[in-house]
PDB file of N, CA and C in Angstrom:
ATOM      1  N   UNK A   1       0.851  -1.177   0.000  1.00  0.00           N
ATOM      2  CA  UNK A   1       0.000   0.000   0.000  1.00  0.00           C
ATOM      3  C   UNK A   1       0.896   1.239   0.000  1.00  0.00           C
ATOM      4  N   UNK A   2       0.470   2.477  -0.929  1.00  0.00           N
ATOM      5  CA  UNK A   2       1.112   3.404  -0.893  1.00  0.00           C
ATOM      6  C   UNK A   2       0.876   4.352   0.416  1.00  0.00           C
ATOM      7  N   UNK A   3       2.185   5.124   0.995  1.00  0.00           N
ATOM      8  CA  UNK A   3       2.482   6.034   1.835  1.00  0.00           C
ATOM      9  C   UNK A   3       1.178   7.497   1.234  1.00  0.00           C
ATOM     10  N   UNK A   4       0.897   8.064   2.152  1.00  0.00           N
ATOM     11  CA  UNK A   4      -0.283   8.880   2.089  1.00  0.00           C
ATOM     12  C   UNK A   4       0.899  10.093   1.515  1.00  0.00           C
ATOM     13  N   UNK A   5       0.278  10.990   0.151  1.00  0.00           N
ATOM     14  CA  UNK A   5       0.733  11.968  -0.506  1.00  0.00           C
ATOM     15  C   UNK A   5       0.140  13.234  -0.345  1.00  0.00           C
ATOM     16  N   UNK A   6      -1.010  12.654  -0.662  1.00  0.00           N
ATOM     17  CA  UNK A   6      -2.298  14.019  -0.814  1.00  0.00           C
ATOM     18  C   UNK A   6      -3.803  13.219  -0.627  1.00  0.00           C
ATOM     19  N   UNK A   7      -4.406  14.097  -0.193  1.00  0.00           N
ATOM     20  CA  UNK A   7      -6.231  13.774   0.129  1.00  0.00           C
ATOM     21  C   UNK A   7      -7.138  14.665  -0.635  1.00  0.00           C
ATOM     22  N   UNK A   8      -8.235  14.121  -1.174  1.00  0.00           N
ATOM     23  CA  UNK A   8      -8.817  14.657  -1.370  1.00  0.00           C
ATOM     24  C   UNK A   8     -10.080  15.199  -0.323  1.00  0.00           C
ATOM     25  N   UNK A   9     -10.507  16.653  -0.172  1.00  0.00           N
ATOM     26  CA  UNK A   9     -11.566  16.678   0.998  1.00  0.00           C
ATOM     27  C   UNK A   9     -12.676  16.775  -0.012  1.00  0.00           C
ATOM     28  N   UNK A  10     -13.446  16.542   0.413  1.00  0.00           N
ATOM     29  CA  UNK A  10     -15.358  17.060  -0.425  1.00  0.00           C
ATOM     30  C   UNK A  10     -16.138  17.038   1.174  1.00  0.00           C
ATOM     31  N   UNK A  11     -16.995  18.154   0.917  1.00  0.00           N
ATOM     32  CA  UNK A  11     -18.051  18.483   1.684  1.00  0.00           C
ATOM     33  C   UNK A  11     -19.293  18.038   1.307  1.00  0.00           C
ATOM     34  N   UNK A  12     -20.315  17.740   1.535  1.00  0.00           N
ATOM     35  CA  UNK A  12     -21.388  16.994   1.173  1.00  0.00           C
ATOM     36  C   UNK A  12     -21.049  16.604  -0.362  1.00  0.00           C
ATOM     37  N   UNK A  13     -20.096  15.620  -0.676  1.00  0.00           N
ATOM     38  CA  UNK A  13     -19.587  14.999  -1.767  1.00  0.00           C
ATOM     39  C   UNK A  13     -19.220  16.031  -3.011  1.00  0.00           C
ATOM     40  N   UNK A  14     -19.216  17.501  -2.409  1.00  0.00           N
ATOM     41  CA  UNK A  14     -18.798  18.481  -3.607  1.00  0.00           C
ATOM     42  C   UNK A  14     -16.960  18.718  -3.461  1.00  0.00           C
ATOM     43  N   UNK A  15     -15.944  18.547  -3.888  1.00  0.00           N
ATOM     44  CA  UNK A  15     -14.427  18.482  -3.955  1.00  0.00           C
ATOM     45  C   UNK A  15     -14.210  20.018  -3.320  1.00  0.00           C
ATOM     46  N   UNK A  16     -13.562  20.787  -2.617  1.00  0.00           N
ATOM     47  CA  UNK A  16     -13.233  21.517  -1.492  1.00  0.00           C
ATOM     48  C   UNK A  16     -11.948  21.826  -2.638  1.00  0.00           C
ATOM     49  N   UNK A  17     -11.333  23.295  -2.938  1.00  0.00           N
ATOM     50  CA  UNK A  17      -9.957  23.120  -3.953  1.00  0.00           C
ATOM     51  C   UNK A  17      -9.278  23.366  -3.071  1.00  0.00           C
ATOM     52  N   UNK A  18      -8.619  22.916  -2.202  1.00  0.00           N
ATOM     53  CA  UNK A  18      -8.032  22.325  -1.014  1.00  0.00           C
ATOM     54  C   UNK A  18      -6.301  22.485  -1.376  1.00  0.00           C
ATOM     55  N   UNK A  19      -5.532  22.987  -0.769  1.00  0.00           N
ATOM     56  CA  UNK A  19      -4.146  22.933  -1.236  1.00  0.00           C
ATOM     57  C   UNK A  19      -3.261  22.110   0.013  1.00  0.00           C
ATOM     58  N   UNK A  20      -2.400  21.240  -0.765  1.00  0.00           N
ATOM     59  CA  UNK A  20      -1.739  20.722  -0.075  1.00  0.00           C
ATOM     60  C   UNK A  20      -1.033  20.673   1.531  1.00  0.00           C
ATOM     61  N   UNK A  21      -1.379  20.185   2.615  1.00  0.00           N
ATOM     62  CA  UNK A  21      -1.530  20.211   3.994  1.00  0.00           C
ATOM     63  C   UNK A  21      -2.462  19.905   4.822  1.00  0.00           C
ATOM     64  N   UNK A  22      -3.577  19.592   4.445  1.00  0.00           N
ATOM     65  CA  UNK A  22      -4.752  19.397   5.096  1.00  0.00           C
ATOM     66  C   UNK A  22      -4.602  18.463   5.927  1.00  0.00           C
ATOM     67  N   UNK A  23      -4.945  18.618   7.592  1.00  0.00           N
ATOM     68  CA  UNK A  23      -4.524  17.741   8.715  1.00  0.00           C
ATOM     69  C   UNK A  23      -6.337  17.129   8.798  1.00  0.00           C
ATOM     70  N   UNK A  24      -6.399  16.116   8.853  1.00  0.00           N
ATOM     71  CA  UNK A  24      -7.218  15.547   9.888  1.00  0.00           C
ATOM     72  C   UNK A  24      -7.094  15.025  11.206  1.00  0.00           C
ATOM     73  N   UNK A  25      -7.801  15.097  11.935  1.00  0.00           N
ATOM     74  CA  UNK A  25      -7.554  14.546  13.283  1.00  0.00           C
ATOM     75  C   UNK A  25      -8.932  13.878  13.418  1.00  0.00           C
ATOM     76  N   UNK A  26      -8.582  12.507  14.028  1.00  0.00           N
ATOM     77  CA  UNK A  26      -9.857  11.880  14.186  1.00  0.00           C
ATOM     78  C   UNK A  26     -10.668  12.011  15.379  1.00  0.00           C
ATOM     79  N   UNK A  27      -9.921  12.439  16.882  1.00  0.00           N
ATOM     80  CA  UNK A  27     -10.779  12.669  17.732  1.00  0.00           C
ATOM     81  C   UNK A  27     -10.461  11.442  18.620  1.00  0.00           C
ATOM     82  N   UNK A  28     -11.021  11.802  19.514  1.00  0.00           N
ATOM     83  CA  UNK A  28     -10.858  10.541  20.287  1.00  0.00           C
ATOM     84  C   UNK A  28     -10.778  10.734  21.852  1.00  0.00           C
ATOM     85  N   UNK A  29     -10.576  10.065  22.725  1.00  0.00           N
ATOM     86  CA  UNK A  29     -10.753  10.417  24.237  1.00  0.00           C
ATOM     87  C   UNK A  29      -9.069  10.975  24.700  1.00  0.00           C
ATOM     88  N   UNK A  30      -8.963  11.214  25.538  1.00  0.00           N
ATOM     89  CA  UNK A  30      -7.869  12.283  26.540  1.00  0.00           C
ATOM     90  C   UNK A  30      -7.996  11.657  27.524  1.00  0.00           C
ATOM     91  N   UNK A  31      -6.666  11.346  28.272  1.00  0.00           N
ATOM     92  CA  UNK A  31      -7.060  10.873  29.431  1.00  0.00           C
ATOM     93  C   UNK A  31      -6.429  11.545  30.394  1.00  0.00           C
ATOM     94  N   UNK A  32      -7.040  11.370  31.581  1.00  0.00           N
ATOM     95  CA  UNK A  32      -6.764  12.067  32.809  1.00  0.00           C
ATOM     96  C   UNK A  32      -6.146  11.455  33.773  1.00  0.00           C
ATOM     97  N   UNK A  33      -5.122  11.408  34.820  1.00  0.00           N
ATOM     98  CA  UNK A  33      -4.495  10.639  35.829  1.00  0.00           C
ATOM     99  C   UNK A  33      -5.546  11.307  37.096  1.00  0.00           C
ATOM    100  N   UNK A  34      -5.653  10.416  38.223  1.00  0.00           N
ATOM    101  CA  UNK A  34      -6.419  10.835  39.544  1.00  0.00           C
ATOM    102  C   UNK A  34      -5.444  10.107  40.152  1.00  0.00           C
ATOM    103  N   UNK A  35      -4.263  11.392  40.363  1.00  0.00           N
ATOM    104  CA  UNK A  35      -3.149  10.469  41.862  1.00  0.00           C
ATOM    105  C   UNK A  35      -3.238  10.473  42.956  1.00  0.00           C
ATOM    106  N   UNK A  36      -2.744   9.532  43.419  1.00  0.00           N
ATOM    107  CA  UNK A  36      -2.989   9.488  45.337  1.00  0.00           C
ATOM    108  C   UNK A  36      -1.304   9.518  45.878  1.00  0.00           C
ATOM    109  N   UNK A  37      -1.246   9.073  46.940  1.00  0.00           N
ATOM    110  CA  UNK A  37      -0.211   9.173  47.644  1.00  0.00           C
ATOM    111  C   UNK A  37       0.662   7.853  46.825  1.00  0.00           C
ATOM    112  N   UNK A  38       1.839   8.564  46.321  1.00  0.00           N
ATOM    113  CA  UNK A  38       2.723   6.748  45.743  1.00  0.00           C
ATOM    114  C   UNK A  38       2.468   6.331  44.676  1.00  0.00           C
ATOM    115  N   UNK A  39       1.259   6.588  44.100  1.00  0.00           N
ATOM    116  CA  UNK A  39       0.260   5.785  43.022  1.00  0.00           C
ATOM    117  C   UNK A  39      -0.562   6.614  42.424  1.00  0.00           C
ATOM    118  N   UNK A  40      -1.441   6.007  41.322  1.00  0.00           N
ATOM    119  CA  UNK A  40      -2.236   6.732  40.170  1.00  0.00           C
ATOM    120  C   UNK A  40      -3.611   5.507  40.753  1.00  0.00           C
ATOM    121  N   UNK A  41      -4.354   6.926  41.458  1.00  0.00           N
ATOM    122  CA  UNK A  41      -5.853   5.819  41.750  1.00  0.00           C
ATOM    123  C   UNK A  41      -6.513   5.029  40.185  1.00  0.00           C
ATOM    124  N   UNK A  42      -6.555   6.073  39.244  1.00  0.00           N
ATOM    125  CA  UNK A  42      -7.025   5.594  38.226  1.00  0.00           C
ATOM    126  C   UNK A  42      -7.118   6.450  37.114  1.00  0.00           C
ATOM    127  N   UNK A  43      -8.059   6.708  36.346  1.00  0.00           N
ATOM    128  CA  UNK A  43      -8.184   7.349  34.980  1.00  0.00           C
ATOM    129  C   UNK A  43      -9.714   7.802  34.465  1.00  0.00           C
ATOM    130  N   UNK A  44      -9.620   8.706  34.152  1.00  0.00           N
ATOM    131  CA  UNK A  44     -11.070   9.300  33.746  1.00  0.00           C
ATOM    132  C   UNK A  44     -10.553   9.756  32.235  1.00  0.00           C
ATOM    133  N   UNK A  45     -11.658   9.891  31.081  1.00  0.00           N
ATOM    134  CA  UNK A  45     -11.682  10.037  29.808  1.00  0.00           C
ATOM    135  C   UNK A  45     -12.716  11.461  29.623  1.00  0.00           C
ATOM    136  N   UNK A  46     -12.044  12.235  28.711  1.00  0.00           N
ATOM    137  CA  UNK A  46     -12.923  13.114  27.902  1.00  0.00           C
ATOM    138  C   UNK A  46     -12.738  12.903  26.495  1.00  0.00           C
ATOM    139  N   UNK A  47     -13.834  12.822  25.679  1.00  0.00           N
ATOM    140  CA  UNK A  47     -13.746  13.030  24.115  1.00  0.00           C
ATOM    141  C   UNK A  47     -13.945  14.190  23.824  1.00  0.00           C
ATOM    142  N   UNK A  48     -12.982  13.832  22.759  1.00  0.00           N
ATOM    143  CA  UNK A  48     -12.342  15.204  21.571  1.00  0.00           C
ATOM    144  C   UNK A  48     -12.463  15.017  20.671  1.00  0.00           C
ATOM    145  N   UNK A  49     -13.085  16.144  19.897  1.00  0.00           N
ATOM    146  CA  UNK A  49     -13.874  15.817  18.707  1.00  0.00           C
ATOM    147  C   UNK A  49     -13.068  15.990  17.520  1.00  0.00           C
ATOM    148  N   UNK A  50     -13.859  15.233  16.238  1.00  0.00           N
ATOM    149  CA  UNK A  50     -12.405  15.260  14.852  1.00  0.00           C
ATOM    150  C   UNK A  50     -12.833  16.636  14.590  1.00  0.00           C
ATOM    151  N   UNK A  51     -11.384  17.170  13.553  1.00  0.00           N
ATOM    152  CA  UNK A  51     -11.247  17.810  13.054  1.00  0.00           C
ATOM    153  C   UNK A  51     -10.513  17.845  11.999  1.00  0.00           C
ATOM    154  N   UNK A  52     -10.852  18.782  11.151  1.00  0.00           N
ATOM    155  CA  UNK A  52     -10.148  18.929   9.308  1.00  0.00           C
ATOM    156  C   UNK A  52      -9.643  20.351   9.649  1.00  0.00           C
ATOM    157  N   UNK A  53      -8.452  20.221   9.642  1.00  0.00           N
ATOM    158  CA  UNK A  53      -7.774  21.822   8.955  1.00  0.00           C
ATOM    159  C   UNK A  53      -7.225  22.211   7.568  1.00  0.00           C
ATOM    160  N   UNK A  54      -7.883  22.992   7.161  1.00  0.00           N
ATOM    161  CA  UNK A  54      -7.863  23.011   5.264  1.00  0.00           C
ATOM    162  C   UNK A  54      -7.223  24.248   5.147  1.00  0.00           C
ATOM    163  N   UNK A  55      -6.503  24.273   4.059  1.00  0.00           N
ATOM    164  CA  UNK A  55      -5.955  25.832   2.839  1.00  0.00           C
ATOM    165  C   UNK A  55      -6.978  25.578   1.936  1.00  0.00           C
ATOM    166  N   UNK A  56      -8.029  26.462   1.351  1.00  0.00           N
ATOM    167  CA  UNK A  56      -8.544  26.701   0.326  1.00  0.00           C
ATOM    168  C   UNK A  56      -8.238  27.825  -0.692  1.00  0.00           C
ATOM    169  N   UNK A  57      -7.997  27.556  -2.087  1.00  0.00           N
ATOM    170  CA  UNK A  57      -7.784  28.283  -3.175  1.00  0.00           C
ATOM    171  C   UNK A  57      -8.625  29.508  -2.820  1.00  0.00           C
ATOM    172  N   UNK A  58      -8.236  30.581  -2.765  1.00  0.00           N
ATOM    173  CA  UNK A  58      -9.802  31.821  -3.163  1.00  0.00           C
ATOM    174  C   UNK A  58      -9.880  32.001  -5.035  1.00  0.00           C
ATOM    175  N   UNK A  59     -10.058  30.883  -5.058  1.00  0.00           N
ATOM    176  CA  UNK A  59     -10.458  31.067  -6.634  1.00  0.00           C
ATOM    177  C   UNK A  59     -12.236  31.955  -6.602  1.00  0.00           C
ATOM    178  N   UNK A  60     -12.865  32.455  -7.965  1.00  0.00           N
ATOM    179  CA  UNK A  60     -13.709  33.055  -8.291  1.00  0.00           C
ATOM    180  C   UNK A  60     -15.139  32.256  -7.747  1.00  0.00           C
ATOM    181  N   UNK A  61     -14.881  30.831  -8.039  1.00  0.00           N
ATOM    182  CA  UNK A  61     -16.031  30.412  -7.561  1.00  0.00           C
ATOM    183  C   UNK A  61     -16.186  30.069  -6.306  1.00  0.00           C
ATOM    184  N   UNK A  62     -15.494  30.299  -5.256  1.00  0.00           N
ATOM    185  CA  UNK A  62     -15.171  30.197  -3.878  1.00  0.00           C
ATOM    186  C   UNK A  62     -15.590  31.360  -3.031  1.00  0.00           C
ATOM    187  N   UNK A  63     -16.227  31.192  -1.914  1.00  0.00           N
ATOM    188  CA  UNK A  63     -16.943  32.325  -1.213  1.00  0.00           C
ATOM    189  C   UNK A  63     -16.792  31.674   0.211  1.00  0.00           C
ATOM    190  N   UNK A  64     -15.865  32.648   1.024  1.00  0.00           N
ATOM    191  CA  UNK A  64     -15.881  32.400   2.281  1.00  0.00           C
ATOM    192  C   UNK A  64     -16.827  32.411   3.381  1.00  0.00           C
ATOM    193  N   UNK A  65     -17.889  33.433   2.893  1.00  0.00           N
ATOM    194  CA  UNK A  65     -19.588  33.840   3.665  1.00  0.00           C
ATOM    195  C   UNK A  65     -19.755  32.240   3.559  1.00  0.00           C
ATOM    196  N   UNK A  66     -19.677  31.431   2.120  1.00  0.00           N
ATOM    197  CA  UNK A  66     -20.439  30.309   2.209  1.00  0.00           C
ATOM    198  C   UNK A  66     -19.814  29.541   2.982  1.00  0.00           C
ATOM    199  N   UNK A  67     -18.285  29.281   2.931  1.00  0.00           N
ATOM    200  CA  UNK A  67     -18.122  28.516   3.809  1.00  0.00           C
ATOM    201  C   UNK A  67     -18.152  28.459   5.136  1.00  0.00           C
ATOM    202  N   UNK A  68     -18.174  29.786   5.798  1.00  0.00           N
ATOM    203  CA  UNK A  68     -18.344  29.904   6.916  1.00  0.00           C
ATOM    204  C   UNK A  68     -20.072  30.275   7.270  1.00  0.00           C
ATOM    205  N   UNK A  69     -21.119  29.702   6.413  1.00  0.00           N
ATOM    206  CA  UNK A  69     -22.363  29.510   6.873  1.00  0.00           C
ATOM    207  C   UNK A  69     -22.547  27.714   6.851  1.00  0.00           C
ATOM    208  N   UNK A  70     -21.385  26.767   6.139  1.00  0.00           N
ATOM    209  CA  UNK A  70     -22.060  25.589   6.588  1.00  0.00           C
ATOM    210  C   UNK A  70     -21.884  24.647   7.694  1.00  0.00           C
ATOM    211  N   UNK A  71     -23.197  23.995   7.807  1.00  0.00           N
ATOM    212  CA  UNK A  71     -23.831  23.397   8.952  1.00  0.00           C
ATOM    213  C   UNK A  71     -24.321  22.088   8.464  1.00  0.00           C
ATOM    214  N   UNK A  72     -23.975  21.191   9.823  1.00  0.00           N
ATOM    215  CA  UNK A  72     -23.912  19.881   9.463  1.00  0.00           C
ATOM    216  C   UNK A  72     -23.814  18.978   8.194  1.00  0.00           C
ATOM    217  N   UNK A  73     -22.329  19.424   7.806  1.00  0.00           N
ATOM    218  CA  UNK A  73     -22.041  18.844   6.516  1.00  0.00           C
ATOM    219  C   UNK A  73     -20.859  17.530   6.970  1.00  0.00           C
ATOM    220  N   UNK A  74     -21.032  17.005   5.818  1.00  0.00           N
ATOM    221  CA  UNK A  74     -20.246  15.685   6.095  1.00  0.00           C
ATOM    222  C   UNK A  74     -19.222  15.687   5.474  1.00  0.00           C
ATOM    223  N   UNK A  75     -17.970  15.859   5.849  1.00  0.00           N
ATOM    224  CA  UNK A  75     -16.574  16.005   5.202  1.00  0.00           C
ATOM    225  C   UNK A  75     -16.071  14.419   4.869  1.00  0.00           C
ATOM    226  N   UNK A  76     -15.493  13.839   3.882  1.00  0.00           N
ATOM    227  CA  UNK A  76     -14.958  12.960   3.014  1.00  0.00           C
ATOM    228  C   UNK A  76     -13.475  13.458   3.190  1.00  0.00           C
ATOM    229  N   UNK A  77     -12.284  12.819   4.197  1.00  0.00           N
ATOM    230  CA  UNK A  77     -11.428  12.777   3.413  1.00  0.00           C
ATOM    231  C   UNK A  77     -10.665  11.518   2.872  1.00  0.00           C
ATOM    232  N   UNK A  78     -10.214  11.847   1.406  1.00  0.00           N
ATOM    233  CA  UNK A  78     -10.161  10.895   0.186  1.00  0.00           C
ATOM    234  C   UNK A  78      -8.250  10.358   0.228  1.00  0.00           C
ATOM    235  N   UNK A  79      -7.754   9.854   0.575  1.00  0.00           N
ATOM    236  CA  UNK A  79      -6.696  10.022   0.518  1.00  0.00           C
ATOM    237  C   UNK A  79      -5.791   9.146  -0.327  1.00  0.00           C
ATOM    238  N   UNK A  80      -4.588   9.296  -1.194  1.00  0.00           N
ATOM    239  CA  UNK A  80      -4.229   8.798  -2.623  1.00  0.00           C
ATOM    240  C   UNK A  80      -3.550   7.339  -2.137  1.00  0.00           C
ATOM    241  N   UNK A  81      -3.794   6.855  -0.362  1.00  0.00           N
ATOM    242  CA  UNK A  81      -2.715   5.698  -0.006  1.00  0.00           C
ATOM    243  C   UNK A  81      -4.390   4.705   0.197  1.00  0.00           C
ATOM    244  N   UNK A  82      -5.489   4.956  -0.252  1.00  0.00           N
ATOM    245  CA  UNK A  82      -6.611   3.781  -0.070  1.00  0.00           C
ATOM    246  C   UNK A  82      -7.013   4.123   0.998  1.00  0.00           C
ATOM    247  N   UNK A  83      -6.955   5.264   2.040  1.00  0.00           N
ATOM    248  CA  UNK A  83      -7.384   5.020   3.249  1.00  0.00           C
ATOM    249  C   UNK A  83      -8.343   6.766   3.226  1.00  0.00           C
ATOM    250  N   UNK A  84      -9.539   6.312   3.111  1.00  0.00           N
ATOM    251  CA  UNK A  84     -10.787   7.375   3.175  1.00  0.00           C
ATOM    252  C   UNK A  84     -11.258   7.293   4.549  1.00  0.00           C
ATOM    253  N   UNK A  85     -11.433   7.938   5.216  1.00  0.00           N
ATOM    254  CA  UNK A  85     -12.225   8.638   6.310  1.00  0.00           C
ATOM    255  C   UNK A  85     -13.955   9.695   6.003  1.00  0.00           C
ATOM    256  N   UNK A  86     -14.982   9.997   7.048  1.00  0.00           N
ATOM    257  CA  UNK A  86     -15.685  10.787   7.156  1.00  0.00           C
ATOM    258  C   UNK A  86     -15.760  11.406   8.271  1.00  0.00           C
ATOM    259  N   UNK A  87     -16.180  12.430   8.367  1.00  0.00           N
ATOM    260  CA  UNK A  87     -16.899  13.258   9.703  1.00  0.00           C
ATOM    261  C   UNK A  87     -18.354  13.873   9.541  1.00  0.00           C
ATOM    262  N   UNK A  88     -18.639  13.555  10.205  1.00  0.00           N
ATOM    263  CA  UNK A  88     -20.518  14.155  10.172  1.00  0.00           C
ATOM    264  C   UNK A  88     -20.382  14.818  10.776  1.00  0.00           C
ATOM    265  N   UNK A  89     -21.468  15.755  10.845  1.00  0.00           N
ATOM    266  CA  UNK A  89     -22.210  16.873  11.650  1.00  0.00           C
ATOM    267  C   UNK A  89     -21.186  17.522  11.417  1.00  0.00           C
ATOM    268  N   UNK A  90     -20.431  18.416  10.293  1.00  0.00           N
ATOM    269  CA  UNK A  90     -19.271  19.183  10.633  1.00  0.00           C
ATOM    270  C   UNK A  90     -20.061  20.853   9.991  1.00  0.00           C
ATOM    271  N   UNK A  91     -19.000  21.857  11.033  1.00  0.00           N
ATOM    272  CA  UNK A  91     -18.958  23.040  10.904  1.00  0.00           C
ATOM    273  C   UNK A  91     -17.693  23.792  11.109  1.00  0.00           C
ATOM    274  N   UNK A  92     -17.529  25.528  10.458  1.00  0.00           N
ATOM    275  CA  UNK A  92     -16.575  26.117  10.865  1.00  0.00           C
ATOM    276  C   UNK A  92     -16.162  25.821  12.365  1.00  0.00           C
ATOM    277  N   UNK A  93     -15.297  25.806  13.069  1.00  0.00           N
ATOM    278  CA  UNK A  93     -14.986  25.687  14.234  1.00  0.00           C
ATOM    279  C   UNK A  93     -14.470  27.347  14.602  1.00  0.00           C
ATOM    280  N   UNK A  94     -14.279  28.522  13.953  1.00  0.00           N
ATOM    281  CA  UNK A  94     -14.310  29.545  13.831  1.00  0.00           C
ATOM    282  C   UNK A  94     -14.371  30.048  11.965  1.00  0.00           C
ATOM    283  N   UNK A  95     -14.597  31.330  12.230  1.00  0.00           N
ATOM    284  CA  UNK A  95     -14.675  32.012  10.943  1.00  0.00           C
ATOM    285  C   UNK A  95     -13.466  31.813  10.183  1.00  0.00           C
ATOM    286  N   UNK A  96     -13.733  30.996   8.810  1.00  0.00           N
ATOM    287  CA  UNK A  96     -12.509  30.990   8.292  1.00  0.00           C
ATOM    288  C   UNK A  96     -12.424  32.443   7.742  1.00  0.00           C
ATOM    289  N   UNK A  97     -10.880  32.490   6.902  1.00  0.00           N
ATOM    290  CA  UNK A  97     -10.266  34.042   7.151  1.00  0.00           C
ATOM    291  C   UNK A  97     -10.011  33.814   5.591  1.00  0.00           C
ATOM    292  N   UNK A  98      -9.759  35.382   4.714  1.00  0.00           N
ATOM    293  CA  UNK A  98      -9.118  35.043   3.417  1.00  0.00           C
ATOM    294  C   UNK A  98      -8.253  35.981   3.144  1.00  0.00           C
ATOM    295  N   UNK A  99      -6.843  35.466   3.159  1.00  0.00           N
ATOM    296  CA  UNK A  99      -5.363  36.249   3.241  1.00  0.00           C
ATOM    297  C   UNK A  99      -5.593  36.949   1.419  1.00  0.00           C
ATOM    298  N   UNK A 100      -5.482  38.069   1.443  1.00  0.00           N
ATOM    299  CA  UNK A 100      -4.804  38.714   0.569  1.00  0.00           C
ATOM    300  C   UNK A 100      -3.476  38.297  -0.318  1.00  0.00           C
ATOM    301  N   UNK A 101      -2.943  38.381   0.496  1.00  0.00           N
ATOM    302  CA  UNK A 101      -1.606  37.864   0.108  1.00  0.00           C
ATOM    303  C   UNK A 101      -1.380  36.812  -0.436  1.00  0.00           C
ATOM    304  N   UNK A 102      -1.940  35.374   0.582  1.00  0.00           N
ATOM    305  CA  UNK A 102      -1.496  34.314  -0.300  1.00  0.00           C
ATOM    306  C   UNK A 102      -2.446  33.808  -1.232  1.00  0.00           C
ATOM    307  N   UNK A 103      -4.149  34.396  -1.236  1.00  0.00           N
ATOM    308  CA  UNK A 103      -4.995  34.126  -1.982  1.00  0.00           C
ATOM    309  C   UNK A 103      -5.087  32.683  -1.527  1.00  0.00           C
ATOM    310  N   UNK A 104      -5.411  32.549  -0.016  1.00  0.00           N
ATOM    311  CA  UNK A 104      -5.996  31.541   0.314  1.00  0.00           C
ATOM    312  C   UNK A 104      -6.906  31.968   1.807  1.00  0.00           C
ATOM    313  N   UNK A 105      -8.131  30.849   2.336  1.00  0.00           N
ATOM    314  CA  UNK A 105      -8.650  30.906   2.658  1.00  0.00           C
ATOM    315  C   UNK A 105      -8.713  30.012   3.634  1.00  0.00           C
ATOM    316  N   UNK A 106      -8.539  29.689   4.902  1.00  0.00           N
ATOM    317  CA  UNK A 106      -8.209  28.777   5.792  1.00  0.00           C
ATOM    318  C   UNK A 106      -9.047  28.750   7.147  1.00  0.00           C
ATOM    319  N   UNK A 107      -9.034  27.270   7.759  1.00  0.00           N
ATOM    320  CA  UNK A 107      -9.423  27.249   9.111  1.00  0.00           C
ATOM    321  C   UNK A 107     -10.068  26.093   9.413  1.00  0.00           C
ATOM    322  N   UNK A 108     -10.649  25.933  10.548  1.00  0.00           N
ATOM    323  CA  UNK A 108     -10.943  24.305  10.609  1.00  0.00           C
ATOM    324  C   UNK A 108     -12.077  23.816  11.060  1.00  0.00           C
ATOM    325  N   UNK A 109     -12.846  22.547  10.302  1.00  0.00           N
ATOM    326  CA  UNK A 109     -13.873  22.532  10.653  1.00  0.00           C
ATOM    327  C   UNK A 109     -14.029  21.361  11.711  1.00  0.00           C
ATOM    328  N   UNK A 110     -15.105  21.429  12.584  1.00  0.00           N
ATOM    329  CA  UNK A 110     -14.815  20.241  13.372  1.00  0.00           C
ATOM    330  C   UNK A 110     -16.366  19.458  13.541  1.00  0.00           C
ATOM    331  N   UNK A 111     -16.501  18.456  13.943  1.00  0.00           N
ATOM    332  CA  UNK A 111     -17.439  17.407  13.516  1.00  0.00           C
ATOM    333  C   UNK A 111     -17.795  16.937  14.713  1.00  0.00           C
ATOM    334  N   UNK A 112     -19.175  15.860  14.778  1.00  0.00           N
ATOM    335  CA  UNK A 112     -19.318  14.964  15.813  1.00  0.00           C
ATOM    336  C   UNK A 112     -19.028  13.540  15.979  1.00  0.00           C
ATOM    337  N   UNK A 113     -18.318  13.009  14.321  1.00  0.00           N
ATOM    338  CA  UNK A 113     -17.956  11.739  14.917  1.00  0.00           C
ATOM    339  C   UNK A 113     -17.097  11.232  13.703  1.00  0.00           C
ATOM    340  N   UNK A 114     -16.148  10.790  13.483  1.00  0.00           N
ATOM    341  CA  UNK A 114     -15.051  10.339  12.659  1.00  0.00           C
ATOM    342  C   UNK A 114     -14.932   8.899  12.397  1.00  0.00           C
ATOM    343  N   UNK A 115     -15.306   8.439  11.267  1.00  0.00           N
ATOM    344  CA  UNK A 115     -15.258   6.775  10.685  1.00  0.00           C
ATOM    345  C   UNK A 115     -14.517   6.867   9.397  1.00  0.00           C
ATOM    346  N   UNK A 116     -13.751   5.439   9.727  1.00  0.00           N
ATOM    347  CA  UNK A 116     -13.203   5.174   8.529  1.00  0.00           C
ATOM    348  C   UNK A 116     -14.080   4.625   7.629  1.00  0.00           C
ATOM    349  N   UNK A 117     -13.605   4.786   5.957  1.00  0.00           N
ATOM    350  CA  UNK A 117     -14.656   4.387   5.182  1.00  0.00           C
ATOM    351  C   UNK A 117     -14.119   3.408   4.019  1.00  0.00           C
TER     352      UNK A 117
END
């Protein structure tokens, strides 16, 4: 199996023009130590939710209002080593931003639950 190069993202199955870097994180629990005297009584868990951090092209047909109005969309990422992932329920996790300069558009969306696909 090939080493992971590049992914493709799509948002409700539409392709995202996405530039090279895009992190996923799948999420998952955190754990906590509860120490006592000498020893670790035990362990408590919080979940942490996935997340996609994207560069988007600001090409012409690209609108940041839009992306930063969607709601519960399901992110696809596609990746060129066979190994696809999803996230549901995903949204901006803040307002993405659009640099002047580099003519890109960035920020991250985060979801309620991360499966491989």
């Amino acid at each position: 199996m090939p080493i992971l190069g590049s992914a493709v993202i799509r948002a409700n199955s539409k392709q995202l023009k996405t530039k090279p870097g895009a992190v996923f994180n799948p999420g998952g629990h955190t754990s906590k130590e509860h120490p006592g005297p000498g020893r670790i009584w035990g362990f408590s868990k919080t979940y942490q939710k996935p997340t996609v951090q994207v560069t988007i092209v600001a090409d012409e047909d690209v609108d940041v209002i839009e992306i930063n109005e969607m709601t519960n969309v399901t992110l696809s990422w596609e990746g060129d080593n066979g190994v696809d992932y999803m996230v549901t329920g995903c949204e901006p996790m803040e307002p993405f931003a659009l640099n002047e300069e580099s003519g890109e558009i960035s920020g991250t969306f985060h979801g309620i639950k991360a499966e491989k696909v």
